[in-house]
N, C-alpha and C. Protein backbone atom coordinates (compact mmCIF):
# COMPACT_ATOMS: atom_id res chain seq x y z
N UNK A 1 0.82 -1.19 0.00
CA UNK A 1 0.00 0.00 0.00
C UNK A 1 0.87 1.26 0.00
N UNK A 2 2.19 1.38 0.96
CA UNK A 2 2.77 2.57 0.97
C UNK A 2 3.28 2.44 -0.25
N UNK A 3 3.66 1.44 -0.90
CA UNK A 3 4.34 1.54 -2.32
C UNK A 3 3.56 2.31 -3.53
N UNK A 4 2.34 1.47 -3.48
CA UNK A 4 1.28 2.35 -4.43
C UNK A 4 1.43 3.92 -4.08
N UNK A 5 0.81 4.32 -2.63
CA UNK A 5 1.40 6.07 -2.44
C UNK A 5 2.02 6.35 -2.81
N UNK A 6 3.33 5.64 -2.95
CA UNK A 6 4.73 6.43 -3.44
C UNK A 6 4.44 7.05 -4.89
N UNK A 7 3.92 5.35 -5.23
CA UNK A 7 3.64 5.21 -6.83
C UNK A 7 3.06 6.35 -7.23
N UNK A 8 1.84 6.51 -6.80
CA UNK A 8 1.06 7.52 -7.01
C UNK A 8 1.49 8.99 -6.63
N UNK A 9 1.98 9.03 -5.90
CA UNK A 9 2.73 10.38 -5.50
C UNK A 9 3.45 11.32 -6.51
N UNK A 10 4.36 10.39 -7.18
CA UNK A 10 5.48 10.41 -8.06
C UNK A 10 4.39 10.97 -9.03
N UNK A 11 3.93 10.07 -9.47
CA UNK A 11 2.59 10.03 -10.71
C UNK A 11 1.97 12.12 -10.50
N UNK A 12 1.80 11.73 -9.88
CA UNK A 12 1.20 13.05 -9.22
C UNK A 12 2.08 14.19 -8.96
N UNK A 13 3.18 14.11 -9.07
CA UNK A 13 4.58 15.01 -9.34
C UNK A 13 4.59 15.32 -10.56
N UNK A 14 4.66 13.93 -11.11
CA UNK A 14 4.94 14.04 -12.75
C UNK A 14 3.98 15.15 -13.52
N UNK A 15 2.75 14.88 -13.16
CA UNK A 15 1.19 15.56 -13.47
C UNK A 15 1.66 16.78 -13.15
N UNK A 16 2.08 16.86 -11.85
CA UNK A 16 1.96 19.06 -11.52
C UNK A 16 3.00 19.56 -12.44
N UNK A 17 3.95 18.72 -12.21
CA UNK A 17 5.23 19.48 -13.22
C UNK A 17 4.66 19.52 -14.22
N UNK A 18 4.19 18.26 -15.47
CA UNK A 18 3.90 19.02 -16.59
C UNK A 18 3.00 20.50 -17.02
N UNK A 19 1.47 20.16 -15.42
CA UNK A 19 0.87 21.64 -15.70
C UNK A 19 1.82 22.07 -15.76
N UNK A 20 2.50 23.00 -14.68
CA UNK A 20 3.57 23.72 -14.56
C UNK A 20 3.81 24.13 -15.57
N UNK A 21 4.64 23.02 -16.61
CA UNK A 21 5.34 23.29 -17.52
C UNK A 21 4.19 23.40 -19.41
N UNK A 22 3.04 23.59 -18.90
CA UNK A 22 2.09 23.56 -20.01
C UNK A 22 1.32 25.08 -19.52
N UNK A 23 1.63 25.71 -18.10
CA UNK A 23 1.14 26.72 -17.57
C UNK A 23 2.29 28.07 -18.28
N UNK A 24 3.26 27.65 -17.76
CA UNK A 24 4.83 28.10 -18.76
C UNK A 24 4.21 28.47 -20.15
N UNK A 25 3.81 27.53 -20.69
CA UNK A 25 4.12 27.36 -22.54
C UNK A 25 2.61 28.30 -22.64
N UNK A 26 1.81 28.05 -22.05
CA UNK A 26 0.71 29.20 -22.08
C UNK A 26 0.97 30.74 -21.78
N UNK A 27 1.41 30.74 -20.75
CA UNK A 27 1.87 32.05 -20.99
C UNK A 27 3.07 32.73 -21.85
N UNK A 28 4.02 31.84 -22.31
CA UNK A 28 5.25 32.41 -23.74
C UNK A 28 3.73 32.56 -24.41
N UNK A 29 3.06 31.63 -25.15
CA UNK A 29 2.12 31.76 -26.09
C UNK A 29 1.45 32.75 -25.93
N UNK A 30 0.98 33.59 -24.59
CA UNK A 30 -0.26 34.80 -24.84
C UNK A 30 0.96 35.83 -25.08
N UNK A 31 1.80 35.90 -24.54
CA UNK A 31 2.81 37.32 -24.43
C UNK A 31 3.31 36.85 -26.12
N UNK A 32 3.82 35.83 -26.59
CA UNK A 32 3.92 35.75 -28.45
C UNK A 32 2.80 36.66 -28.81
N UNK A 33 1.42 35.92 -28.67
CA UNK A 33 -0.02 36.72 -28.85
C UNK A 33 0.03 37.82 -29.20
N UNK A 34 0.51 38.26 -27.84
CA UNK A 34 0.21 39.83 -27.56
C UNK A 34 1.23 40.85 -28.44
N UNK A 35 2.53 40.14 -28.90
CA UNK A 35 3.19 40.96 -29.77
C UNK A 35 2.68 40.84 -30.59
N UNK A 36 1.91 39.74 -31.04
CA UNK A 36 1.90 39.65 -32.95
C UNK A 36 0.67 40.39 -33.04
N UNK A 37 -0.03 40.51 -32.07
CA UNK A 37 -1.17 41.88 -32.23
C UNK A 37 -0.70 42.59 -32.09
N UNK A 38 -0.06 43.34 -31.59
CA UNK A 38 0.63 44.68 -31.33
C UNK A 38 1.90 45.58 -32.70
N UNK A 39 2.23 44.38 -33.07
CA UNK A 39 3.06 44.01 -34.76
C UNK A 39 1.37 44.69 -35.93
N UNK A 40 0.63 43.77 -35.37
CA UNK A 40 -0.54 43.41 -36.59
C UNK A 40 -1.36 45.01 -36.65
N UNK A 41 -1.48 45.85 -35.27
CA UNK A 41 -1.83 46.92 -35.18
C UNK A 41 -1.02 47.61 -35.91
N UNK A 42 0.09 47.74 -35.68
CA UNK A 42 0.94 48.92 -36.56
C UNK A 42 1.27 48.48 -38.01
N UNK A 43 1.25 47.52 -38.40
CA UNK A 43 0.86 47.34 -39.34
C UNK A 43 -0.07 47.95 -40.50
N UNK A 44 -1.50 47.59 -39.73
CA UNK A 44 -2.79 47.94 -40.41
C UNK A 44 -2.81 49.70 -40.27
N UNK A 45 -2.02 50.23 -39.39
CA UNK A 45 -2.11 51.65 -39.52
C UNK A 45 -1.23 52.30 -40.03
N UNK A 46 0.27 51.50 -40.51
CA UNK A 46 0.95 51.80 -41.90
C UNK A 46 -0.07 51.62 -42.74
N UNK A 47 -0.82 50.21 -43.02
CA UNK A 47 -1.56 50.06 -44.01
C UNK A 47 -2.30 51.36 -44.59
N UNK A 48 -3.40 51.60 -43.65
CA UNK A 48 -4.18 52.36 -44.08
C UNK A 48 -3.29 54.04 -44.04
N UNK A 49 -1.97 54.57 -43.60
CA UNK A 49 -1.70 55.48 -44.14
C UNK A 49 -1.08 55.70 -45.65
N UNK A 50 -0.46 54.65 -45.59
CA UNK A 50 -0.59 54.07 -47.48
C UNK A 50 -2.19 53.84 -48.04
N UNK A 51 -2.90 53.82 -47.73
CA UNK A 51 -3.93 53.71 -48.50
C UNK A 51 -4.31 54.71 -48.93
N UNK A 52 -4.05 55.43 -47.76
CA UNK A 52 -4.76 57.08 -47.63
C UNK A 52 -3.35 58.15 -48.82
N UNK A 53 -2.10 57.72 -48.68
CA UNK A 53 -1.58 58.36 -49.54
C UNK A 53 -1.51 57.58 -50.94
N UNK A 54 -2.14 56.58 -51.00
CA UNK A 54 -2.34 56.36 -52.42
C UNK A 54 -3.42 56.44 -53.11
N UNK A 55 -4.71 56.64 -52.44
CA UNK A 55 -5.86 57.69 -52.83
C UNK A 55 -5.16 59.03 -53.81
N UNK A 56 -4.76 59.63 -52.87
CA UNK A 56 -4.17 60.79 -53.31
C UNK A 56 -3.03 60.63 -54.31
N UNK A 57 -2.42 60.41 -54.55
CA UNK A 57 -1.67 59.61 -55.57
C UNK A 57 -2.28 59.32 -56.65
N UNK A 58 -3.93 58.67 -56.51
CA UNK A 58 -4.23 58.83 -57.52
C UNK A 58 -5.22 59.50 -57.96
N UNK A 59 -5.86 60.23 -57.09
CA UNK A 59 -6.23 61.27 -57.77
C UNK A 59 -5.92 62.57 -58.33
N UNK A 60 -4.50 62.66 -57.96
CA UNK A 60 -3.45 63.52 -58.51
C UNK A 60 -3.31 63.34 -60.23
N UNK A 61 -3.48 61.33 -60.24
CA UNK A 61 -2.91 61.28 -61.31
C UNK A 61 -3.99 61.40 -62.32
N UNK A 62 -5.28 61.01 -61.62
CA UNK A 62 -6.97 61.52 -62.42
C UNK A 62 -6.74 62.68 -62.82
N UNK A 63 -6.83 63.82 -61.85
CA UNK A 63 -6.71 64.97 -62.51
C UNK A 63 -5.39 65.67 -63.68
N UNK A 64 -4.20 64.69 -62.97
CA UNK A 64 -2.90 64.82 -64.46
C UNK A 64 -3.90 64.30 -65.75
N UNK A 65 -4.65 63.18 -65.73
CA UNK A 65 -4.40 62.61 -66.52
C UNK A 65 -5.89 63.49 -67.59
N UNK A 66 -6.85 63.86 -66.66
CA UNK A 66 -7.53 64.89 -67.73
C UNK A 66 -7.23 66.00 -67.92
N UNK A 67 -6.26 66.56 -67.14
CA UNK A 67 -5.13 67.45 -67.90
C UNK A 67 -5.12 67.25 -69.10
N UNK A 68 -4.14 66.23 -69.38
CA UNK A 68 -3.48 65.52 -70.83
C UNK A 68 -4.57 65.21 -71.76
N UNK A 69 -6.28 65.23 -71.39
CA UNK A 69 -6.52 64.50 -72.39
C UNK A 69 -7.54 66.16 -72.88
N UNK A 70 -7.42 67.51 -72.05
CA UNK A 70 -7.43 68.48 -72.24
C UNK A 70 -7.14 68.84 -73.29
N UNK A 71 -5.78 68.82 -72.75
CA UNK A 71 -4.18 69.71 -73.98
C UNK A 71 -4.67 68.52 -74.93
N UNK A 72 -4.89 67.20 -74.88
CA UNK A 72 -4.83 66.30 -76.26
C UNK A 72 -6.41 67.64 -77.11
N UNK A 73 -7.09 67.69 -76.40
CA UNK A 73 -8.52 67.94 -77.35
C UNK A 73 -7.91 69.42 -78.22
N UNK A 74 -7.47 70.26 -77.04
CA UNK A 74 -6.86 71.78 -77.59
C UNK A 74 -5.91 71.36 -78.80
N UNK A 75 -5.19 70.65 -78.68
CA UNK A 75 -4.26 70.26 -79.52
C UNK A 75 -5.16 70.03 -80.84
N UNK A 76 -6.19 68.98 -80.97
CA UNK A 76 -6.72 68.35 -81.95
C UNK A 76 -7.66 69.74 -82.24
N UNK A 77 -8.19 70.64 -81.91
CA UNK A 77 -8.88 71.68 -82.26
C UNK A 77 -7.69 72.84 -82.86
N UNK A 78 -6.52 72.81 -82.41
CA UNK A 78 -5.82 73.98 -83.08
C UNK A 78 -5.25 73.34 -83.95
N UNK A 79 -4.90 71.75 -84.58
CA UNK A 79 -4.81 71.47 -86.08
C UNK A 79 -5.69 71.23 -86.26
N UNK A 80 -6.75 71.18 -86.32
CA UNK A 80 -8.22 71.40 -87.10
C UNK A 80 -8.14 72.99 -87.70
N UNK A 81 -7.89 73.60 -86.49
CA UNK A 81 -7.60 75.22 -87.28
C UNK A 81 -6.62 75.88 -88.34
N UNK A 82 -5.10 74.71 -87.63
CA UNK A 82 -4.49 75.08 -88.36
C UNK A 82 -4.45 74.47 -90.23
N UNK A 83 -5.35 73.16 -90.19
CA UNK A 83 -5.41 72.69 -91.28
C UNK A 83 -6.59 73.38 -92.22
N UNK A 84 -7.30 74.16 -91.78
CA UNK A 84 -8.04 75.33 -91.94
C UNK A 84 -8.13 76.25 -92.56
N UNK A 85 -7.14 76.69 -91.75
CA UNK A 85 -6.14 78.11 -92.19
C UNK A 85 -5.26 77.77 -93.08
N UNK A 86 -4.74 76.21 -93.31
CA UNK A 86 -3.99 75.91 -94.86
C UNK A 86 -4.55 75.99 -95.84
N UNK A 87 -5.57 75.22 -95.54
CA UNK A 87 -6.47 75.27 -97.15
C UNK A 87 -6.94 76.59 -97.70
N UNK A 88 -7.36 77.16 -96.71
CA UNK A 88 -7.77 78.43 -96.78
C UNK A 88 -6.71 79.34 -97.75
N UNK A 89 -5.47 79.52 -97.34
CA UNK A 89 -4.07 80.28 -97.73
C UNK A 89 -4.31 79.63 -98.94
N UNK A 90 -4.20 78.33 -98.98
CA UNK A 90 -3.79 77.38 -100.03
C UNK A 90 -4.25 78.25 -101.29
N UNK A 91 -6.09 78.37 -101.07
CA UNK A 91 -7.08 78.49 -101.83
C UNK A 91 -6.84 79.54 -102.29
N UNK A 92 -6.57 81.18 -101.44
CA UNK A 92 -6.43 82.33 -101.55
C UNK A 92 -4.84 83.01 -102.87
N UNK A 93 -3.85 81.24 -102.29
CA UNK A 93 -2.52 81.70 -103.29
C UNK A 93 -2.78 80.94 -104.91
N UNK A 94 -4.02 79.92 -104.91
CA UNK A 94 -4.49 79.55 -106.22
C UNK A 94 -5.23 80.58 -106.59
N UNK A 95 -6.18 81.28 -105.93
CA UNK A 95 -6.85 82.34 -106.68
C UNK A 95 -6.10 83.59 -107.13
N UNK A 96 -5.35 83.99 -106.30
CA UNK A 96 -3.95 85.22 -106.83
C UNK A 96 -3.07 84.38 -108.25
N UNK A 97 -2.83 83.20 -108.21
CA UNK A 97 -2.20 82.53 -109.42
C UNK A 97 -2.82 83.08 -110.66
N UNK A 98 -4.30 82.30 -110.43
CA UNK A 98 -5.38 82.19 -111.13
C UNK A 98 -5.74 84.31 -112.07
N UNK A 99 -5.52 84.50 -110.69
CA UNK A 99 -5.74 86.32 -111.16
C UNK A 99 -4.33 86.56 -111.68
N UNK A 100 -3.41 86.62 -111.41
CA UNK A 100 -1.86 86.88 -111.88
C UNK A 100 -1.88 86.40 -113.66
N UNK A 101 -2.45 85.07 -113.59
CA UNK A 101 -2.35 84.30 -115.02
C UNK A 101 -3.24 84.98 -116.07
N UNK A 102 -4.10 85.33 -115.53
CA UNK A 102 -5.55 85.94 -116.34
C UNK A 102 -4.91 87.16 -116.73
N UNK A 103 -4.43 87.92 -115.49
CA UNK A 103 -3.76 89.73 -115.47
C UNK A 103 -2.53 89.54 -116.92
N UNK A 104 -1.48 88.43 -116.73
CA UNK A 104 -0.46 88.30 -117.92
C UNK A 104 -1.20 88.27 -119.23
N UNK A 105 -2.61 87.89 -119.12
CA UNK A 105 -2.96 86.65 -120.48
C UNK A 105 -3.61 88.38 -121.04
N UNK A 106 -4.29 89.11 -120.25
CA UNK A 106 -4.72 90.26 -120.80
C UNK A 106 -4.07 91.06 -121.31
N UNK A 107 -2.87 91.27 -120.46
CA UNK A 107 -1.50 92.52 -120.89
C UNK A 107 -0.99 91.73 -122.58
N UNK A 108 -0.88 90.33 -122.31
CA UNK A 108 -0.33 89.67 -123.67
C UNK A 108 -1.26 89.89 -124.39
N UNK A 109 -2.39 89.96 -124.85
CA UNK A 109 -3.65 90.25 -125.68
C UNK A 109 -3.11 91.76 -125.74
N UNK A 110 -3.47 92.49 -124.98
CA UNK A 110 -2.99 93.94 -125.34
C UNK A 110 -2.07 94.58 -126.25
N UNK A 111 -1.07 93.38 -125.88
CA UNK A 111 0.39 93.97 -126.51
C UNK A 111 -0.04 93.12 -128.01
N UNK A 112 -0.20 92.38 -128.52
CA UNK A 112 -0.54 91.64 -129.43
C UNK A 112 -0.93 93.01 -130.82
């Protein structure tokens, strides 16, 4: 009988120590926990200040970018004008030809 006590005793040593040592490993594990939340917080609030400066980022680049498609339209309206204003000249230095040729063809009749 005292042997079994012993037996059991021991047994019962063995048991507290491991709590013990599973009471241990629980608490490394909440204090791990507690950094990798504390990691995971600053994190998400880098995150979201990158989010917040890449909003802006791109709506910087929205408004660059109808900028550009601005100057593209101005652009396409002042060679519209300027192709315009060619034909136009164009037309104006065929009709001076046209009068110049007629003006020679009369003076040559004259002189005739």
């Amino acid at each position: 009988m005292e042997q079994e006590n012993k037996k059991l005793k021991r047994e019962l040593d063995r048991y507290r120590l491991r709590v013990f040592d599973l009471e241990g490993e629980i608490e490394r594990l909440k204090e791990e926990n507690m950094k990798i939340i504390a990691e995971s917080e600053v994190v998400v609030k880098q995150n979201e200040r990158l989010n917040k400066k890449l909003k802006r980022h791109q709506q910087q680049l929205d408004s660059q970018n109808e900028h550009v498609e601005s100057l593209k339209n101005l652009a396409a309206q002042d060679r519209q004008w300027l192709d315009t204003e060619m034909a136009f000249r164009q037309q104006q230095i065929q009709e001076r030809r046209i009068e110049t040729n007629s003006m020679a063809k009369r003076r040559a009749t004259m002189h005739i």
